[in-house]
C-alpha atoms as a PDB file:
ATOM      1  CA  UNK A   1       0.356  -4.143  11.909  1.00  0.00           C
ATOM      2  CA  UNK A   2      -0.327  -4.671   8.179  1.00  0.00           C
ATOM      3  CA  UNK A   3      -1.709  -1.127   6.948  1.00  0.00           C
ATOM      4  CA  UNK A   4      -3.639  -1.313   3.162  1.00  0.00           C
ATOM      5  CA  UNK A   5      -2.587   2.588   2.078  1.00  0.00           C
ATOM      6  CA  UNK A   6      -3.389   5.134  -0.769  1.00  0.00           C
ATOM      7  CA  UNK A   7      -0.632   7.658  -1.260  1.00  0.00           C
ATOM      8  CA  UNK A   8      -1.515   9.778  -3.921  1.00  0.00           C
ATOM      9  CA  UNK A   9      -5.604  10.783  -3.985  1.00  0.00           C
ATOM     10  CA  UNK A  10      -7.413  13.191  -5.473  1.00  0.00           C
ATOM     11  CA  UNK A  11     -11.215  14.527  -4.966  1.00  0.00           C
ATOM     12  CA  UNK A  12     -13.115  17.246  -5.811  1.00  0.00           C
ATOM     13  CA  UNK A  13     -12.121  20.306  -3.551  1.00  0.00           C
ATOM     14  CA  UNK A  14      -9.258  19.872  -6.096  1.00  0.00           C
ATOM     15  CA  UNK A  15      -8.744  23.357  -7.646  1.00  0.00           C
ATOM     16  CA  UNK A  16      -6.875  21.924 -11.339  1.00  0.00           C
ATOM     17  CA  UNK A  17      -8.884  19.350 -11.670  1.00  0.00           C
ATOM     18  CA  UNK A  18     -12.551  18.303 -12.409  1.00  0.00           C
ATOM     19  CA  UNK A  19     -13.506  14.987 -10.509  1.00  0.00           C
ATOM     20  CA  UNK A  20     -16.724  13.375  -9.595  1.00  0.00           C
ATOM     21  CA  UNK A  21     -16.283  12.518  -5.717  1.00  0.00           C
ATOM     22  CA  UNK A  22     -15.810  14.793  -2.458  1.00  0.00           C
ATOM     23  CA  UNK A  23     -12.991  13.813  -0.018  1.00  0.00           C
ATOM     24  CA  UNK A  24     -15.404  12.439   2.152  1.00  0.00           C
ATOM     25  CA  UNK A  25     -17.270  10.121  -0.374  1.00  0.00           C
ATOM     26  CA  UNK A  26     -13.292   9.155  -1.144  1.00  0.00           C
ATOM     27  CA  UNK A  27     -13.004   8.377   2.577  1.00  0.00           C
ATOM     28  CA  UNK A  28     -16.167   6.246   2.086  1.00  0.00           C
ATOM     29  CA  UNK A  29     -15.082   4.683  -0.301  1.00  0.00           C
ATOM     30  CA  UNK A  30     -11.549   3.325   0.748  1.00  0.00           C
ATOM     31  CA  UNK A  31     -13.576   2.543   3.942  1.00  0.00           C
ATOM     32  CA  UNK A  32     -15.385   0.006   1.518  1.00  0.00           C
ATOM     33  CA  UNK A  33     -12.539  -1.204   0.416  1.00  0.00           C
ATOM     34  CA  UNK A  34     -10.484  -1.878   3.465  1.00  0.00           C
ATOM     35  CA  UNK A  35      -7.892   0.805   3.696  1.00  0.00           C
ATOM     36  CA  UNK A  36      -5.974   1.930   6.662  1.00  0.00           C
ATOM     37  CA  UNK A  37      -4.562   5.001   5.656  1.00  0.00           C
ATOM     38  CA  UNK A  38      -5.453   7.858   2.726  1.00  0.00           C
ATOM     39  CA  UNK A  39      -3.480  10.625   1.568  1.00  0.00           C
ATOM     40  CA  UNK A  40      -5.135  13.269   0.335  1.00  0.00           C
ATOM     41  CA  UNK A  41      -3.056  15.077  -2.670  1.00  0.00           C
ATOM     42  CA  UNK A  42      -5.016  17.619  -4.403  1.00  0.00           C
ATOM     43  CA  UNK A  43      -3.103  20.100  -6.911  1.00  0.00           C
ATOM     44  CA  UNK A  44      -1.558  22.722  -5.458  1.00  0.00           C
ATOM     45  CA  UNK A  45      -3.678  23.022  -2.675  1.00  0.00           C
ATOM     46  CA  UNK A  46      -3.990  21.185   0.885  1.00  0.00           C
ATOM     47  CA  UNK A  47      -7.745  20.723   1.058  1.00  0.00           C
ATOM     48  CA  UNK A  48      -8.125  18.928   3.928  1.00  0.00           C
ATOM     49  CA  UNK A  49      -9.944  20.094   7.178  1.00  0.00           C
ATOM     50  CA  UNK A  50     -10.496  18.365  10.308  1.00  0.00           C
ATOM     51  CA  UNK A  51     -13.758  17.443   9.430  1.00  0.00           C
ATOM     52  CA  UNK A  52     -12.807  15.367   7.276  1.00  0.00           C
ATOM     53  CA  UNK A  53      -9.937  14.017   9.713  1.00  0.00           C
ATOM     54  CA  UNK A  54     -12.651  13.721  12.448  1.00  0.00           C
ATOM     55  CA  UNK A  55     -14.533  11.698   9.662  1.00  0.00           C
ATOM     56  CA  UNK A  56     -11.815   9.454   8.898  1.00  0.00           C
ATOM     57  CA  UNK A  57     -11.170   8.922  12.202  1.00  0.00           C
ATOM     58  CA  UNK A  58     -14.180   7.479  12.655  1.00  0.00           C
ATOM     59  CA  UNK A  59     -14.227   5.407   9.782  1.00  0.00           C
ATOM     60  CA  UNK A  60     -10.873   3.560  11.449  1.00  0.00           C
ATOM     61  CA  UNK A  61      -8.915   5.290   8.533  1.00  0.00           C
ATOM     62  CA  UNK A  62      -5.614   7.234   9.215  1.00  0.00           C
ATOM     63  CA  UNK A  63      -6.109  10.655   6.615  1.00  0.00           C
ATOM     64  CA  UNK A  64      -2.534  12.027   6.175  1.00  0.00           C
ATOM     65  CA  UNK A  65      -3.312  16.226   4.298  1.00  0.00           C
ATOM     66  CA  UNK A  66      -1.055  16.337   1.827  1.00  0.00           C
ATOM     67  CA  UNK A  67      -0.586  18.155  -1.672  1.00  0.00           C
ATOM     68  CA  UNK A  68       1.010  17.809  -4.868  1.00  0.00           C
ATOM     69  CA  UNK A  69       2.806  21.072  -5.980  1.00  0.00           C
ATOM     70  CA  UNK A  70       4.701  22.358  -8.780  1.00  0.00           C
ATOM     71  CA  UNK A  71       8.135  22.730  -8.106  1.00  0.00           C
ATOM     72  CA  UNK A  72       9.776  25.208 -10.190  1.00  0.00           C
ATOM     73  CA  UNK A  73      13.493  25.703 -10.693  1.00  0.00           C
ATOM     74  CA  UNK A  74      14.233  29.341 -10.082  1.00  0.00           C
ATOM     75  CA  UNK A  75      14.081  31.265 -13.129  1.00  0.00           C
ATOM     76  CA  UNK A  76      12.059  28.508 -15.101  1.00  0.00           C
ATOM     77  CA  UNK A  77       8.337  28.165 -15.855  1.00  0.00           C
ATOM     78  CA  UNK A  78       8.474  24.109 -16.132  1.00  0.00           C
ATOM     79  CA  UNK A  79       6.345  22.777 -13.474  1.00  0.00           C
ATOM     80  CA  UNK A  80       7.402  19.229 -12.086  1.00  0.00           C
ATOM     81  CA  UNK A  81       4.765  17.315 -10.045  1.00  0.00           C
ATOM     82  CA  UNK A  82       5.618  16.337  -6.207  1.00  0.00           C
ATOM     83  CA  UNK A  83       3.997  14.954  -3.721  1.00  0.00           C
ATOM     84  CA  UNK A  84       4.569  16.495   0.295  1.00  0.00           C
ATOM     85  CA  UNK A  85       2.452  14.361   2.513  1.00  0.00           C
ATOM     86  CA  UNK A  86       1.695  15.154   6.591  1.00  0.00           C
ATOM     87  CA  UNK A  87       2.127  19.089   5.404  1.00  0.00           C
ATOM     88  CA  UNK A  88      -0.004  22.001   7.076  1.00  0.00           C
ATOM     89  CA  UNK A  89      -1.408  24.896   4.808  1.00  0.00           C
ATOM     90  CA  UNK A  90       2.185  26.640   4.695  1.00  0.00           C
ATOM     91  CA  UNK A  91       2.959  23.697   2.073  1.00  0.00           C
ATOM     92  CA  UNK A  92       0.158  25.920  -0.470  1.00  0.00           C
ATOM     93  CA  UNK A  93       3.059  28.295  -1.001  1.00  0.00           C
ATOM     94  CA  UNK A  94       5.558  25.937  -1.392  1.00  0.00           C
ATOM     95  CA  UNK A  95       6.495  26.436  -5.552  1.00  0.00           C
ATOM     96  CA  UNK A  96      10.075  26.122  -6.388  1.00  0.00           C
ATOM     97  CA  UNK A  97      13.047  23.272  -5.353  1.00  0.00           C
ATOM     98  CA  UNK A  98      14.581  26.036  -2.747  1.00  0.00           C
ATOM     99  CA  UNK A  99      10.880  26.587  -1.341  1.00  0.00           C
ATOM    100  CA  UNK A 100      11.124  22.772  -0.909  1.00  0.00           C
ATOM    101  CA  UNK A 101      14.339  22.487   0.598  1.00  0.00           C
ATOM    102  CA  UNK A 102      13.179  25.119   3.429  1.00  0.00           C
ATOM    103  CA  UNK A 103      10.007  23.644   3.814  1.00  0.00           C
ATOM    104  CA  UNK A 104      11.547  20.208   4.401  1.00  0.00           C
ATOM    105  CA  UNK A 105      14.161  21.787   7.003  1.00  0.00           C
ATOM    106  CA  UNK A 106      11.569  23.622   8.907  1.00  0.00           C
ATOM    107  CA  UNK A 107       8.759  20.399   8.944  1.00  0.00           C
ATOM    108  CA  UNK A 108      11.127  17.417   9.519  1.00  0.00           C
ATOM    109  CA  UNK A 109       7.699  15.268   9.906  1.00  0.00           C
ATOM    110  CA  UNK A 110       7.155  15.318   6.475  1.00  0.00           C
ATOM    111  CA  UNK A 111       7.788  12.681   3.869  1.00  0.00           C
ATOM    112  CA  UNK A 112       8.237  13.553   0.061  1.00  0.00           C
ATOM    113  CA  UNK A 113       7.438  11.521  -3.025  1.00  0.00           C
ATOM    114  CA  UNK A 114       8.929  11.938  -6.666  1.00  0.00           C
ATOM    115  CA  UNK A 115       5.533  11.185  -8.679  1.00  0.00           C
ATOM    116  CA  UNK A 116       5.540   9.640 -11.934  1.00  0.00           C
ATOM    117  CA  UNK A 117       9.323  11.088 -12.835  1.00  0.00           C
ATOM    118  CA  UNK A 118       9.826   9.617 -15.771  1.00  0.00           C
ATOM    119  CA  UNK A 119       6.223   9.989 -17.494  1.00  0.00           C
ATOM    120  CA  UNK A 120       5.467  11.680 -20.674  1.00  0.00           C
ATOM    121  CA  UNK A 121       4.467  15.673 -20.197  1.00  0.00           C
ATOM    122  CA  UNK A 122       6.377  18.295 -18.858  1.00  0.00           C
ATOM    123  CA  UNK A 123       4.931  17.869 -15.205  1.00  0.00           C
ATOM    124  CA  UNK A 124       7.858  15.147 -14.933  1.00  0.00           C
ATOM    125  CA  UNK A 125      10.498  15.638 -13.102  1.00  0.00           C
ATOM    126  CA  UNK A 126      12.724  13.554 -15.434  1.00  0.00           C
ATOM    127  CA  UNK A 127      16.546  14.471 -15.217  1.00  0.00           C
ATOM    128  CA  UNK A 128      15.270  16.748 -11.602  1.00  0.00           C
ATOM    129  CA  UNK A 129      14.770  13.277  -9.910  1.00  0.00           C
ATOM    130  CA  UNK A 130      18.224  12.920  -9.279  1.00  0.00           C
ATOM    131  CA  UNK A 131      19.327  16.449  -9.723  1.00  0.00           C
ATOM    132  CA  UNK A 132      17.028  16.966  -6.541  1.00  0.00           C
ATOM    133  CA  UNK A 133      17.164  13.419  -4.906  1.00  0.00           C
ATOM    134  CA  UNK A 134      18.442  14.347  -1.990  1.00  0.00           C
ATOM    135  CA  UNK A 135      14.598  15.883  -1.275  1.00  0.00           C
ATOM    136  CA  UNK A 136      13.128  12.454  -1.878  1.00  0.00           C
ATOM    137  CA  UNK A 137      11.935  10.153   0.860  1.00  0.00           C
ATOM    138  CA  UNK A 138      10.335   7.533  -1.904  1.00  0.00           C
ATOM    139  CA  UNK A 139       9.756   7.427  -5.901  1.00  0.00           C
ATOM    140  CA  UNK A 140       6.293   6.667  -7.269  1.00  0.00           C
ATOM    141  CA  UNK A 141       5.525   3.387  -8.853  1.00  0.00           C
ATOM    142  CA  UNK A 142       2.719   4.959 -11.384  1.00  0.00           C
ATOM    143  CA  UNK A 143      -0.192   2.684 -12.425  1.00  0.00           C
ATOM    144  CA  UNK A 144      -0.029   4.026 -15.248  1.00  0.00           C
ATOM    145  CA  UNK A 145       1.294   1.613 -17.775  1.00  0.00           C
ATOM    146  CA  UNK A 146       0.474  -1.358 -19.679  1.00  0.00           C
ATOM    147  CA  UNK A 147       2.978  -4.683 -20.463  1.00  0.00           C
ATOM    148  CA  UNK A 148       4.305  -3.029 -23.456  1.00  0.00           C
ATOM    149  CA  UNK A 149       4.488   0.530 -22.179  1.00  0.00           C
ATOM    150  CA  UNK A 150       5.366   1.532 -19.232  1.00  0.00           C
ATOM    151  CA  UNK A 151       7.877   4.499 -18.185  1.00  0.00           C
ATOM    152  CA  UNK A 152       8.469   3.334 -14.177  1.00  0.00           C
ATOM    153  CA  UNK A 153      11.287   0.875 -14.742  1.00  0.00           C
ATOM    154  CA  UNK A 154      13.805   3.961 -15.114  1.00  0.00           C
ATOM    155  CA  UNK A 155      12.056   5.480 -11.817  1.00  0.00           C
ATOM    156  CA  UNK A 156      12.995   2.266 -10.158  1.00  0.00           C
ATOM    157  CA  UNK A 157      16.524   2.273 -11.544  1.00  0.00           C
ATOM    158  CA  UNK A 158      16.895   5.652  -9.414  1.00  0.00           C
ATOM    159  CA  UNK A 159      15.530   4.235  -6.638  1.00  0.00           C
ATOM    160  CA  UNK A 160      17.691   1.734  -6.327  1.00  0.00           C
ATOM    161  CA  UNK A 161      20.883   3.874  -7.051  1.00  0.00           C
ATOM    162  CA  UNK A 162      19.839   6.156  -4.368  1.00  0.00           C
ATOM    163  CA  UNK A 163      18.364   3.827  -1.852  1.00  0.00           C
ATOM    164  CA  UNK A 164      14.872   5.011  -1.763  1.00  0.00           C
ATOM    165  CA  UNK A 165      11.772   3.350  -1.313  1.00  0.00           C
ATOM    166  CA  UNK A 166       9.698   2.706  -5.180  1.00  0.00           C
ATOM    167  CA  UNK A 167       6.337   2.377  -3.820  1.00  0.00           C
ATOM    168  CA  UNK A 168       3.105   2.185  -5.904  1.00  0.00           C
ATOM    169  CA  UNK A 169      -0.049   4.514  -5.785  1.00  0.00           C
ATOM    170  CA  UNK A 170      -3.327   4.481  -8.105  1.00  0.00           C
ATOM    171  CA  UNK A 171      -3.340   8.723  -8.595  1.00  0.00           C
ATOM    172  CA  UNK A 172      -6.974   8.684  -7.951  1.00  0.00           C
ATOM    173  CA  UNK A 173      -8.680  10.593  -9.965  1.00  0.00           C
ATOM    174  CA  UNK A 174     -11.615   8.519  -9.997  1.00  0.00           C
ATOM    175  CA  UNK A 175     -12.369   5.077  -8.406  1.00  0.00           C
ATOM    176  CA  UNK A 176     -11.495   2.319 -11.390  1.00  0.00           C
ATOM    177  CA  UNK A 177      -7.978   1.398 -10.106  1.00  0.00           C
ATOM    178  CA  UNK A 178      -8.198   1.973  -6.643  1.00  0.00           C
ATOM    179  CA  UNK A 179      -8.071  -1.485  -5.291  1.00  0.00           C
ATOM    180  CA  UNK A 180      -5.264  -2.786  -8.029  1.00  0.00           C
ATOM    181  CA  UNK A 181      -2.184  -0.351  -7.221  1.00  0.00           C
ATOM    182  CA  UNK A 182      -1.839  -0.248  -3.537  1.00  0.00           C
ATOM    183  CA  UNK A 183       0.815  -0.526  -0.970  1.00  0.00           C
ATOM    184  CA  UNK A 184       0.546  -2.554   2.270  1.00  0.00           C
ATOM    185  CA  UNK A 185       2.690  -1.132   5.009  1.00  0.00           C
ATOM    186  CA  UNK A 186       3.888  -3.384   8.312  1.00  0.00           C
ATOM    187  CA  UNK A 187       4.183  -0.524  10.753  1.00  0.00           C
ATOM    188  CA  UNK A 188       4.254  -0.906  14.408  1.00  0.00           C
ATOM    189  CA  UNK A 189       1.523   2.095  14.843  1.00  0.00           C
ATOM    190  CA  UNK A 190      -1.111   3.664  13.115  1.00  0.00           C
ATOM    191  CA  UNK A 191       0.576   6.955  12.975  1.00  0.00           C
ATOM    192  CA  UNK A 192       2.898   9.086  10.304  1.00  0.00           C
ATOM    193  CA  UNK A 193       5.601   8.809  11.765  1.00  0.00           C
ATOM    194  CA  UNK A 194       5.731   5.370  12.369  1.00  0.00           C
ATOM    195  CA  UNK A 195       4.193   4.990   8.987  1.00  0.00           C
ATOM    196  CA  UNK A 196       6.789   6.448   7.138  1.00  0.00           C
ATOM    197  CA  UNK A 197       9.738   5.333   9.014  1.00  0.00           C
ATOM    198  CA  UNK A 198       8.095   1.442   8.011  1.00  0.00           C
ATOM    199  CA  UNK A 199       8.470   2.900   4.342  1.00  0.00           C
ATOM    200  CA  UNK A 200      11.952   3.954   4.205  1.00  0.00           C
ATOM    201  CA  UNK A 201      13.223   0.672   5.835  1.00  0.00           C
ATOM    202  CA  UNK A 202      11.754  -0.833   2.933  1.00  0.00           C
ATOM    203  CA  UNK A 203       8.764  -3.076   5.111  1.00  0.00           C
ATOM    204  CA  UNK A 204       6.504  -2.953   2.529  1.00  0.00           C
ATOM    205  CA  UNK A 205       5.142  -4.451  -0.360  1.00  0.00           C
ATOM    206  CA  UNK A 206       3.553  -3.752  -3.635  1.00  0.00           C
ATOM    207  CA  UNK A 207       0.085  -4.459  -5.786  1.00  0.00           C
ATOM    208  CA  UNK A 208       0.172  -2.978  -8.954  1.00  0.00           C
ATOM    209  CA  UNK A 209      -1.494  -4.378 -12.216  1.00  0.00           C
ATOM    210  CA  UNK A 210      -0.864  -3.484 -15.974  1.00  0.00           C
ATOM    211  CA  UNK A 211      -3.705  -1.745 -17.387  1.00  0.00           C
ATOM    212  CA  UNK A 212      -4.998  -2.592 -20.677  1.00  0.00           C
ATOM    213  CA  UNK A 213      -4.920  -0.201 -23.822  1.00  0.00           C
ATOM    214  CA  UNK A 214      -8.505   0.692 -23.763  1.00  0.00           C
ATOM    215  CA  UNK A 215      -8.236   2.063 -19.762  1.00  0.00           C
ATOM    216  CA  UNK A 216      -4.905   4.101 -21.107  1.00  0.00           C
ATOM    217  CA  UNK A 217      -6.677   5.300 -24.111  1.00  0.00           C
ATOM    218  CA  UNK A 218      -9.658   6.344 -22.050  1.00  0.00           C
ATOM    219  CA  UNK A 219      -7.568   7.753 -19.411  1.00  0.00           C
ATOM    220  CA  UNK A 220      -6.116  10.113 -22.140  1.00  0.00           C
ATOM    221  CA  UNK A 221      -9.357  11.218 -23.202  1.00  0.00           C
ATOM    222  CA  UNK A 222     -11.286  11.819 -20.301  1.00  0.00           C
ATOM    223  CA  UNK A 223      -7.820  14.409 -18.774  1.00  0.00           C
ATOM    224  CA  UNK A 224      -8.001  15.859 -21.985  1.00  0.00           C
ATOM    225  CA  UNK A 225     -11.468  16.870 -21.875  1.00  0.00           C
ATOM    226  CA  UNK A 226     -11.135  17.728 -18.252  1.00  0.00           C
ATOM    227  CA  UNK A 227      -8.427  19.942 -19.035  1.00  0.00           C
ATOM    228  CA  UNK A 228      -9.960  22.091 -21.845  1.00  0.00           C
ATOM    229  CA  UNK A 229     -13.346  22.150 -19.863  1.00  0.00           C
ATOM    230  CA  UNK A 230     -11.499  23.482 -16.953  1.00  0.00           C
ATOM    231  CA  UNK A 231     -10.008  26.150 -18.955  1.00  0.00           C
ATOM    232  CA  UNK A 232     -13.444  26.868 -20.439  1.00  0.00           C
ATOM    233  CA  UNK A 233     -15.021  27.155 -17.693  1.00  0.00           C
ATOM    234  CA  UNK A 234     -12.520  29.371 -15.288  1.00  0.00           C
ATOM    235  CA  UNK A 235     -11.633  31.831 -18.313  1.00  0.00           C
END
């Protein structure tokens, strides 16, 4: 079965960031659009309940609780962005690459992505990508780039060194690009495990669009006034 999937998805109940939408509107939404499957990646926190899974359920969607952390090296205060999807709430204290490694050996049903490695800021994991590869089950495809920029060619490059899946996500943070960076996954169930194991022998396939100058410009703005407002308001 062909399953329409968003890997990397913010909402509100995010604690770093400021966004419009609840997890549950989100579920409404990519109910309107026709997905099968929504991961749920807040910051540093695994927000979702099983309300919202009962919810999803209903809406014929498959909601995987996930989180993106930020893996520290020991000893270092750089924070590198990952994605750990199909975690429980143990995955909240999961903050450095040897927390990681445990974490993977002790929930084998997990499934790991690299996000946006190569991307400006020091929430990339850059050089760690392959340093750390070996904790990798797939590298992010970013939408974020337009035809004369774009940093996920070098991701890709890795990907194919290593063998892992490059698969494409939108980062939702709100809903403009939802529906134009996507993967469609043939799986033979509508379930994690068979949905990642369709991943990582590569039956999938890609939509991803460049965006235009004004939607990276705007993109810019708008997380740079979400950042300092966030500050504002928590100090």
């Amino acid at each position: 079965m062909k399953l329409k999937a968003n890997l990397h998805f913010h909402s509100r109940e995010d604690p770093c960031d400021i966004i419009s939408y609840s997890l549950f509107e989100g579920i409404n939404k990519a109910k309107e659009l026709g997905f099968d499957v929504l991961a749920s990646t807040c910051h540093t926190k695994n927000i979702v309940t099983a309300e919202h899974k009962k919810y999803a359920e209903e809406k014929g969607i498959l909601l995987i609780p996930g989180i993106e952390i930020n893996a520290r090296e020991t000893g270092s205060k750089r924070k590198n962005h990952v994605l750990i999807l199909n975690c429980d709430e143990s995955a909240n204290d999961v903050h450095t690459f040897d927390d990681l490694t445990q974490y993977k050996k002790e929930h084998p049903e997990i499934f790991i992505i690299a996000a946006h490695p190569y991307f400006y800021g020091n929430f990339s994991l850059a050089e760690r990508l392959e340093k750390y590869i070996d904790l990798f089950d797939a590298v992010e495809l970013s939408w974020f780039y337009t035809r004369w920029f774009n940093r996920n060619p070098r991701g890709e490059r890795v990907a194919q060194k290593y063998h892992k899946p490059f698969i494409t996500t939108s980062d939702t943070h709100f809903f403009n690009f939802i529906d134009t960076n996507f993967a469609t996954i043939e799986s033979t169930e509508k379930t994690p495990a068979a949905f990642f194991k369709a991943i990582q022998n590569g039956d999938f396939q890609n939509t991803t669009s460049p965006r235009s100058l004004h939607d990276i410009f705007i993109t810019f703005a708008f997380h740079e006034i979400i950042t300092i407002v966030k500050k504002y308001v928590t100090k």
